[in-house]
C-alpha atoms as a PDB file:
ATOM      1  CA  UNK A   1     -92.505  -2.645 132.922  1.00  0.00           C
ATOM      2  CA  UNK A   2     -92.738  -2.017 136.287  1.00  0.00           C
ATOM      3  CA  UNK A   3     -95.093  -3.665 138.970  1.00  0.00           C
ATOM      4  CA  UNK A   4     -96.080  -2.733 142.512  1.00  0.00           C
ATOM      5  CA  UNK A   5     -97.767  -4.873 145.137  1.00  0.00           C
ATOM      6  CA  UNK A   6    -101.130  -3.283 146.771  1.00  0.00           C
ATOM      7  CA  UNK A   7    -103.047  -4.062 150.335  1.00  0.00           C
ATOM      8  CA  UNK A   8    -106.718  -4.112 149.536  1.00  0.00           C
ATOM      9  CA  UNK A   9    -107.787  -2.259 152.908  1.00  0.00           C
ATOM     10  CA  UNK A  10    -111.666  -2.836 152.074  1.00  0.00           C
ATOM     11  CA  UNK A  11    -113.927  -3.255 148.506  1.00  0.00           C
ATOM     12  CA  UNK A  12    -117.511  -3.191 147.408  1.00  0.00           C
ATOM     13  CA  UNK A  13    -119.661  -4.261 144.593  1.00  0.00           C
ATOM     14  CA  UNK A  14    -123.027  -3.865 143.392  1.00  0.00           C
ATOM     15  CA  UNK A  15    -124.782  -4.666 140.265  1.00  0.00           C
ATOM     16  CA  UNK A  16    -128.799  -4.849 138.728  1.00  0.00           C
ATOM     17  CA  UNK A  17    -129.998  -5.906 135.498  1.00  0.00           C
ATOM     18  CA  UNK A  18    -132.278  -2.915 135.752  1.00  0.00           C
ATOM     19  CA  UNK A  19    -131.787  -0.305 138.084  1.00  0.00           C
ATOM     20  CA  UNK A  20    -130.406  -0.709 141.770  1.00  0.00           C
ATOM     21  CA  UNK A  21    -133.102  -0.362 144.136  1.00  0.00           C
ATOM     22  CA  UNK A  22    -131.391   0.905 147.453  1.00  0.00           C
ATOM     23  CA  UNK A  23    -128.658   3.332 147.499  1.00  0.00           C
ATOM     24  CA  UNK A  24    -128.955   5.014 150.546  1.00  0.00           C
ATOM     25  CA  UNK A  25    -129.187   8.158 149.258  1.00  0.00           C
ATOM     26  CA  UNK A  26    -131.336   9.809 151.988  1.00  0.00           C
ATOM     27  CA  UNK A  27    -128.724   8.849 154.623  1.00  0.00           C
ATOM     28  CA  UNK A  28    -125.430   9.124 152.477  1.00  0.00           C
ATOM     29  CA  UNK A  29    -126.699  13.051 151.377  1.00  0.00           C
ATOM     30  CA  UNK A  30    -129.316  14.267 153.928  1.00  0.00           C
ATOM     31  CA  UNK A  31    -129.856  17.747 151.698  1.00  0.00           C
ATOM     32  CA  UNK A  32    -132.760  17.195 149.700  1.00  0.00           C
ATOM     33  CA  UNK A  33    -132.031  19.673 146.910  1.00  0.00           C
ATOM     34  CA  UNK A  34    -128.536  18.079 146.308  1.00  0.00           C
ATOM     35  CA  UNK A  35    -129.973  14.426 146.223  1.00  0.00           C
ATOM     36  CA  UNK A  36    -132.106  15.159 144.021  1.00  0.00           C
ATOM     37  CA  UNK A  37    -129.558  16.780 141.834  1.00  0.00           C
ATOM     38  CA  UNK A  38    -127.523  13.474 141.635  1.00  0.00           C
ATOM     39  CA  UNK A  39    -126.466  11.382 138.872  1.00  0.00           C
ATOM     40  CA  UNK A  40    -127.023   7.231 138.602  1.00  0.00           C
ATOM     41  CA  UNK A  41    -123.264   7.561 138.496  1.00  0.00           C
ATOM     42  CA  UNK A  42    -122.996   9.943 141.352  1.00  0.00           C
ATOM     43  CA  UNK A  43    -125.346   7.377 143.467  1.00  0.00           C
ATOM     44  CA  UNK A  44    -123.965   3.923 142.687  1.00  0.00           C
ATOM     45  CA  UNK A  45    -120.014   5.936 144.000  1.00  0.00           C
ATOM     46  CA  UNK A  46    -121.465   7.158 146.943  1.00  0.00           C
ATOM     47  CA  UNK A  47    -122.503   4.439 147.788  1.00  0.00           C
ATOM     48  CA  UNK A  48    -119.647   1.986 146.737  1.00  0.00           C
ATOM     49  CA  UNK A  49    -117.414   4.734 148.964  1.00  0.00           C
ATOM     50  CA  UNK A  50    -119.545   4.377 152.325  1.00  0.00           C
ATOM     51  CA  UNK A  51    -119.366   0.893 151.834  1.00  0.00           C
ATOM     52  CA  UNK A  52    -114.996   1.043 151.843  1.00  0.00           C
ATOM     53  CA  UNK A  53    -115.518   3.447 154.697  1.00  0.00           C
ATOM     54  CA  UNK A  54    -113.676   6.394 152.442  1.00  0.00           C
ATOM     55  CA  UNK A  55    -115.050   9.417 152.568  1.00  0.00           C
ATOM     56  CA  UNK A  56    -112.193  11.756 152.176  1.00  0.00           C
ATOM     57  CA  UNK A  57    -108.440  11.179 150.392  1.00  0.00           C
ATOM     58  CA  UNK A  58    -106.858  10.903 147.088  1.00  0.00           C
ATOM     59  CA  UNK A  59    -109.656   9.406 144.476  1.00  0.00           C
ATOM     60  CA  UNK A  60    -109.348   7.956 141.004  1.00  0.00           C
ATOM     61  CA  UNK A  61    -112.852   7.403 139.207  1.00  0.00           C
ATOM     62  CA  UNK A  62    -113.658   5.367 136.416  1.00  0.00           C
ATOM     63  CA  UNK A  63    -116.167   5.055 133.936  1.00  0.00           C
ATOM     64  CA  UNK A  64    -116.292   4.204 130.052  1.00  0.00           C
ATOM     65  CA  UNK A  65    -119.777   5.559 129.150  1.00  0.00           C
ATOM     66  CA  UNK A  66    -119.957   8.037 131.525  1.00  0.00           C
ATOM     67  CA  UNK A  67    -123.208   9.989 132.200  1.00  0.00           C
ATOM     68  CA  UNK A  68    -125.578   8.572 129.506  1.00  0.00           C
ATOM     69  CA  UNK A  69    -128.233   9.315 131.013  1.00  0.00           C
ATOM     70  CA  UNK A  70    -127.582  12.874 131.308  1.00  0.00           C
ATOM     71  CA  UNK A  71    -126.495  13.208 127.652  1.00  0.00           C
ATOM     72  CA  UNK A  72    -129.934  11.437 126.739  1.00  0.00           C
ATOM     73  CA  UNK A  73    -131.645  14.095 128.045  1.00  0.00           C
ATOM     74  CA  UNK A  74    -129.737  16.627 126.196  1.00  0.00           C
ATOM     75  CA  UNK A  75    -129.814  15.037 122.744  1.00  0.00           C
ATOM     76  CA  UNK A  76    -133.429  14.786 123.432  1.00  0.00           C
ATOM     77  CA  UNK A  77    -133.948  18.728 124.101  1.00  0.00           C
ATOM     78  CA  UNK A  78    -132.349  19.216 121.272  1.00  0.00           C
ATOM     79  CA  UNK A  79    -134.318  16.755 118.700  1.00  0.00           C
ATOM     80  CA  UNK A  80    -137.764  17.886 120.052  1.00  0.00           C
ATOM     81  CA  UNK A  81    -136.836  21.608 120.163  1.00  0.00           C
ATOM     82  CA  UNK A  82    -137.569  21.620 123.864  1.00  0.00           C
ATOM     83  CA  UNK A  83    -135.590  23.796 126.182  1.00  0.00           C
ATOM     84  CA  UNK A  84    -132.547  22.319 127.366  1.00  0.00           C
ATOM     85  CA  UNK A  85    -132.023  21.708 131.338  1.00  0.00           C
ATOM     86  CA  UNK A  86    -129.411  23.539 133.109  1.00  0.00           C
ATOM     87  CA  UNK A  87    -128.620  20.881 135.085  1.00  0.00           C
ATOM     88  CA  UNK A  88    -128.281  17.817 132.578  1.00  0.00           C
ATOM     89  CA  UNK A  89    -126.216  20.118 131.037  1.00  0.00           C
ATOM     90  CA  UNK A  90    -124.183  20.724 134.553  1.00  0.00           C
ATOM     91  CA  UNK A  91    -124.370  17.117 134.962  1.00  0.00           C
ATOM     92  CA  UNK A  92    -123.412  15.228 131.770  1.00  0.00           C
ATOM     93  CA  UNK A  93    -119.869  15.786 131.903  1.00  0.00           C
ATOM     94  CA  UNK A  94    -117.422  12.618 132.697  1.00  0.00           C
ATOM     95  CA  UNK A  95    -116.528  13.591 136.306  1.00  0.00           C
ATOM     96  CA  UNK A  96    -119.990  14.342 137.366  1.00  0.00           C
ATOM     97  CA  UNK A  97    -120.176  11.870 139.947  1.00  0.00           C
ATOM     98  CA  UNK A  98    -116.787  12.350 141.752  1.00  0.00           C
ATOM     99  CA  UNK A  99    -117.560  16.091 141.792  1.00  0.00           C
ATOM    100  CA  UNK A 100    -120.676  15.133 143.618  1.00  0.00           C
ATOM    101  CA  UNK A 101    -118.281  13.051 145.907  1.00  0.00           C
ATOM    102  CA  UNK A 102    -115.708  15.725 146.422  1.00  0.00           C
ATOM    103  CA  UNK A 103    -118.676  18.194 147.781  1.00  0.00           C
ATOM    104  CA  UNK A 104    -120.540  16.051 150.042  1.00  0.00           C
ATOM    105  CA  UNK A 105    -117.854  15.074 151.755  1.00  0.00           C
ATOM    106  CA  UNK A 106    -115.982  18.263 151.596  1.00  0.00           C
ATOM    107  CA  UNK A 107    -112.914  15.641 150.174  1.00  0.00           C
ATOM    108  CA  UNK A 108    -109.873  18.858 148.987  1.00  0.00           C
ATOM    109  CA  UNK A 109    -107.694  16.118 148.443  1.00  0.00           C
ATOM    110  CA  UNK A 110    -106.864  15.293 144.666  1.00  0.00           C
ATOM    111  CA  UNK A 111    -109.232  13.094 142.383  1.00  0.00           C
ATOM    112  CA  UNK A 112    -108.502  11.747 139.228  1.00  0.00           C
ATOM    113  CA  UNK A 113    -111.548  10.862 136.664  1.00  0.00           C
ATOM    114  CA  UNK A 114    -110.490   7.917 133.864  1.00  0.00           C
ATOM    115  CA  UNK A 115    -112.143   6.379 130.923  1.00  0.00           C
ATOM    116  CA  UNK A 116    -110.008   3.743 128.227  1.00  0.00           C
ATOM    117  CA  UNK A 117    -112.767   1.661 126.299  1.00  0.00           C
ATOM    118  CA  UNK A 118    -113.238  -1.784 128.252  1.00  0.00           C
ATOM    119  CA  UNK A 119    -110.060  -0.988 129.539  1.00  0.00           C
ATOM    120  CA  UNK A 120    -111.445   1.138 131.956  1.00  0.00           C
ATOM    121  CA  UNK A 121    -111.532  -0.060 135.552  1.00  0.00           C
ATOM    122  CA  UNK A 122    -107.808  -1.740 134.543  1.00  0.00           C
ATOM    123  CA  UNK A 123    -106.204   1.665 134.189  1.00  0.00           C
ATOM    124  CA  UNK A 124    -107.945   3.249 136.643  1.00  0.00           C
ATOM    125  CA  UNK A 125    -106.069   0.607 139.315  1.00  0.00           C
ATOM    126  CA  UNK A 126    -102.993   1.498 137.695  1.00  0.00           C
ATOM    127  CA  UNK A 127    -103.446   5.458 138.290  1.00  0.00           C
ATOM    128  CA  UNK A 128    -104.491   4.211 142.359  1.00  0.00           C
ATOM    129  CA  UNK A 129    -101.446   2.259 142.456  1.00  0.00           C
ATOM    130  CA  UNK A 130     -99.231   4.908 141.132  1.00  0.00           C
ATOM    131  CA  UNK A 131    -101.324   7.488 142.976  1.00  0.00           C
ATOM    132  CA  UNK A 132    -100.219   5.370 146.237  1.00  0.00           C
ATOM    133  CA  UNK A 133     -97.044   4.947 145.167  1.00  0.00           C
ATOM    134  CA  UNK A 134     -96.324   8.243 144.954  1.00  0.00           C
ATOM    135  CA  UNK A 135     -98.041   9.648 147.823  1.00  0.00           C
ATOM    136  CA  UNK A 136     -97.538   6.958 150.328  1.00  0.00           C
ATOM    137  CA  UNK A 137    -101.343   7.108 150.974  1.00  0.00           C
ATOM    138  CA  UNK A 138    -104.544   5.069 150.514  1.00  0.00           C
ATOM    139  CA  UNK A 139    -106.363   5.835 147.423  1.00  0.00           C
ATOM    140  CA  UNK A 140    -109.983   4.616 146.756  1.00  0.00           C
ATOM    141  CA  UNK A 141    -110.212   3.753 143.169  1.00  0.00           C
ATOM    142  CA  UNK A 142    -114.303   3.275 141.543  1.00  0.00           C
ATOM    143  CA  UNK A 143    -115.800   2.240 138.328  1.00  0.00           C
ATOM    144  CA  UNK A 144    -119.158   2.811 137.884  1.00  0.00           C
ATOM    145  CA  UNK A 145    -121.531   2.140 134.734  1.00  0.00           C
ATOM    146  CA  UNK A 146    -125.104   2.833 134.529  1.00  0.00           C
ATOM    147  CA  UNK A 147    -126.589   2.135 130.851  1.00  0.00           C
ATOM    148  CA  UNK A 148    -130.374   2.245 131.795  1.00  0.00           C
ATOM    149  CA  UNK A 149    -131.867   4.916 129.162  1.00  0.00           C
ATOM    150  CA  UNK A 150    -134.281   5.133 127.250  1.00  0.00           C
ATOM    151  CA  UNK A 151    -134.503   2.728 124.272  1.00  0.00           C
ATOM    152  CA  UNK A 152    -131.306   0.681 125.322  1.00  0.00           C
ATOM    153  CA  UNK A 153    -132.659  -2.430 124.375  1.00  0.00           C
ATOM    154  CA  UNK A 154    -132.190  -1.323 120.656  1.00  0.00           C
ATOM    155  CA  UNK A 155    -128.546  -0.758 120.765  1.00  0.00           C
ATOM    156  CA  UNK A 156    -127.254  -2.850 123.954  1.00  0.00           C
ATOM    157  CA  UNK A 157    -125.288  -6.284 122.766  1.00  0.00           C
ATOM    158  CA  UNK A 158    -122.760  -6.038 125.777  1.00  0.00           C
ATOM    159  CA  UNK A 159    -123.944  -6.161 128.932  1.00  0.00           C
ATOM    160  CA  UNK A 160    -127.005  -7.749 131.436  1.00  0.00           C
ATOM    161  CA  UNK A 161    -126.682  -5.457 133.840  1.00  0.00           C
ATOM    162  CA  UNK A 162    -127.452  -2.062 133.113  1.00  0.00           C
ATOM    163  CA  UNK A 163    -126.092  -0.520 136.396  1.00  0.00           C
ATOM    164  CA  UNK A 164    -123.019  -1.762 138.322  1.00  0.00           C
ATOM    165  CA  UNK A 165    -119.928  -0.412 140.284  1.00  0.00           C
ATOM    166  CA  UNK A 166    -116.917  -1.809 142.257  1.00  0.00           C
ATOM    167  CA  UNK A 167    -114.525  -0.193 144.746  1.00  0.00           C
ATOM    168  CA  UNK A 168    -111.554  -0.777 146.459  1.00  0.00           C
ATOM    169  CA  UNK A 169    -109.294   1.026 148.925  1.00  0.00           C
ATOM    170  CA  UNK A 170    -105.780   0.384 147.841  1.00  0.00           C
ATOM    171  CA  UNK A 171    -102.157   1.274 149.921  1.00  0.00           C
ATOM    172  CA  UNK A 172     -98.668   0.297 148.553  1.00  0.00           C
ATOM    173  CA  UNK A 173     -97.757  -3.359 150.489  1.00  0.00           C
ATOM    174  CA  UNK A 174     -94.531  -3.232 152.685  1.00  0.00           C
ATOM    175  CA  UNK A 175     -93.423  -6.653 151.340  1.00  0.00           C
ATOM    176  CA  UNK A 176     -94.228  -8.951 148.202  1.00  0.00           C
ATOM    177  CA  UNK A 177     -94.978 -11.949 150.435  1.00  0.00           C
ATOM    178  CA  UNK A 178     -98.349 -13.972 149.378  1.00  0.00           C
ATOM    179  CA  UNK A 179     -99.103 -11.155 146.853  1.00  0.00           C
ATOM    180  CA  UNK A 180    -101.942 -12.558 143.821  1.00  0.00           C
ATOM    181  CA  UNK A 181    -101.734 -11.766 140.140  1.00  0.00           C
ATOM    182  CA  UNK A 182    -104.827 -10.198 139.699  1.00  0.00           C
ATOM    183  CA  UNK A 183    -107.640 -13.172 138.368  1.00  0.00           C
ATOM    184  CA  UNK A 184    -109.388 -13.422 134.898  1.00  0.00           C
ATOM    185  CA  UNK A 185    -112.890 -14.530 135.580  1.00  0.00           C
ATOM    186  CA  UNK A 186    -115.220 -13.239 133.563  1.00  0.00           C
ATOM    187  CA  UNK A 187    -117.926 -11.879 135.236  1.00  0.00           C
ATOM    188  CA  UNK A 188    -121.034 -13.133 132.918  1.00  0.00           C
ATOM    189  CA  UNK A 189    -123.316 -10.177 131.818  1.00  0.00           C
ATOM    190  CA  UNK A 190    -121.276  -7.218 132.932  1.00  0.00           C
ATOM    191  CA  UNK A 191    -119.830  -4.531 130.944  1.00  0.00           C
ATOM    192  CA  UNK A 192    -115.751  -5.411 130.222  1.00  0.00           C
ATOM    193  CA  UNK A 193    -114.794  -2.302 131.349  1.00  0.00           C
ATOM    194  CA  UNK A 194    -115.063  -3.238 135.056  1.00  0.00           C
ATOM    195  CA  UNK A 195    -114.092  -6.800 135.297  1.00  0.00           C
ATOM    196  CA  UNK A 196    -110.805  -5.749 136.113  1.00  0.00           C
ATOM    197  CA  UNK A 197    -111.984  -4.413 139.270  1.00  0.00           C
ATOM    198  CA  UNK A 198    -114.639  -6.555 139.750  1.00  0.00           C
ATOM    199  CA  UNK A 199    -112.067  -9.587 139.835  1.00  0.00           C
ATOM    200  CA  UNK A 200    -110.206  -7.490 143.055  1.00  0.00           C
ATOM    201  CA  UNK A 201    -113.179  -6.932 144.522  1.00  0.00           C
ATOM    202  CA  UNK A 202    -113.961 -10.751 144.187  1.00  0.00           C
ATOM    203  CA  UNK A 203    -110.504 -11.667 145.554  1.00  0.00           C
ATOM    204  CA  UNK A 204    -110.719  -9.585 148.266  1.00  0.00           C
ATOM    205  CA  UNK A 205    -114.063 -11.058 149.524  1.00  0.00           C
ATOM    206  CA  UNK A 206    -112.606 -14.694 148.885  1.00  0.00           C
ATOM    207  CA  UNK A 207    -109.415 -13.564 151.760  1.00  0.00           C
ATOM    208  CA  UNK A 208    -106.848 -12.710 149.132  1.00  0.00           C
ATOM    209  CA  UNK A 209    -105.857  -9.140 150.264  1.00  0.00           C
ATOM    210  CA  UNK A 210    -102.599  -8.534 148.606  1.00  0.00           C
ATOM    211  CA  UNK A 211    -102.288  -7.944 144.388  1.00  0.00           C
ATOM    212  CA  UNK A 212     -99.525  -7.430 142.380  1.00  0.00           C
ATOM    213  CA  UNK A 213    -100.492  -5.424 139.269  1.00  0.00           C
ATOM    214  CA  UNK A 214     -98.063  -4.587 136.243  1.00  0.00           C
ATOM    215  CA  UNK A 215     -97.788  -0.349 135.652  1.00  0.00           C
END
């Protein structure tokens, strides 16, 4: 097993029990039409992105559940016989929101979309690392979640916080020297498949700027 040594250049976080009340939207995506076409998912990157200051380079995105709320909407068109929207439709698949990244910031470059269970934001650090590795580049890797539909109360056992995200900007380190295993700490209430990120993320705001993670 191999493992490689990162720089965490910059990281964000952001989590509600409900529903996140300021995402910047107007000023992250000034065309109306195309706000209002975004995703939870699509928001909650966006804004995790501005945050690292990355608006354009090689991108991996994670997310277990993906665009629930989007596939709620189709499921329901399809119960009640009512006629299915184009754009849930347009906007329910799994790279939805880094699509919506890619155009607003006109970002060419490659971006990767992930999803493995609670194991999630873990393997989407790994593709970063090896996406760094590779390119000699910084990579911004995300996980987002947002869980907030309709009757989620009924089914929910695994998480407080219905919407949460954490980024980090990640570069291959030039030496090993006061690299971190990545922590453990379980982050009470939120989903498991972003506590892996959500640890670097906590790291990084506590001064520890240098990981080593196994590939």
């Amino acid at each position: 097993m191999k493992s490689v040594v990162l720089n965490i250049c910059s990281a964000s976080k952001i989590y509600d029990q409900t529903r996140i009340d300021d995402l910047e939207e107007k000023r992250l995506v000034p065309n109306m039409m195309l706000r209002r076409r975004l995703t939870r998912n699509a928001k909650v990157m966006l804004y995790l992105s501005d945050k690292c200051g990355f608006q354009n380079g090689k991108v991996v995105y994670g997310s277990c559940f993906g665009e629930l709320e989007e596939t709620v909407k189709i499921a329901d068109s399809i119960a009640f016989k009512t006629t299915l929207s184009p754009t849930a439709f347009q906007n329910s698949v799994y790279n939805t929101a880094s699509s919506y990244f890619s155009l607003i910031n006109s970002d060419t470059d490659e971006i990767l979309t992930i999803s493995n269970g609670m194991k999630t934001s873990l393997d989407a650090l790994k593709i970063a690392a090896l996406q760094s590795l590779v390119h000699g580049e910084k990579v911004l890797c995300v996980a987002v979640e947002c869980l907030n539909i309709k009757n989620i109360e009924q089914i929910n056992k695994c998480a407080n916080f219905l919407e949460a995200g954490a980024a980090v900007v990640v570069e291959i380190a030039s030496d090993e020297k006061d690299a971190h295993e990545i922590k453990s700490v379980k982050f009470k209430g939120i989903i498991d498949s972003l506590q892996a990120l959500l640890n670097v993320v906590d790291m990084y705001e506590n001064g520890i700027t240098k990981i080593r993670i196994e590939l």
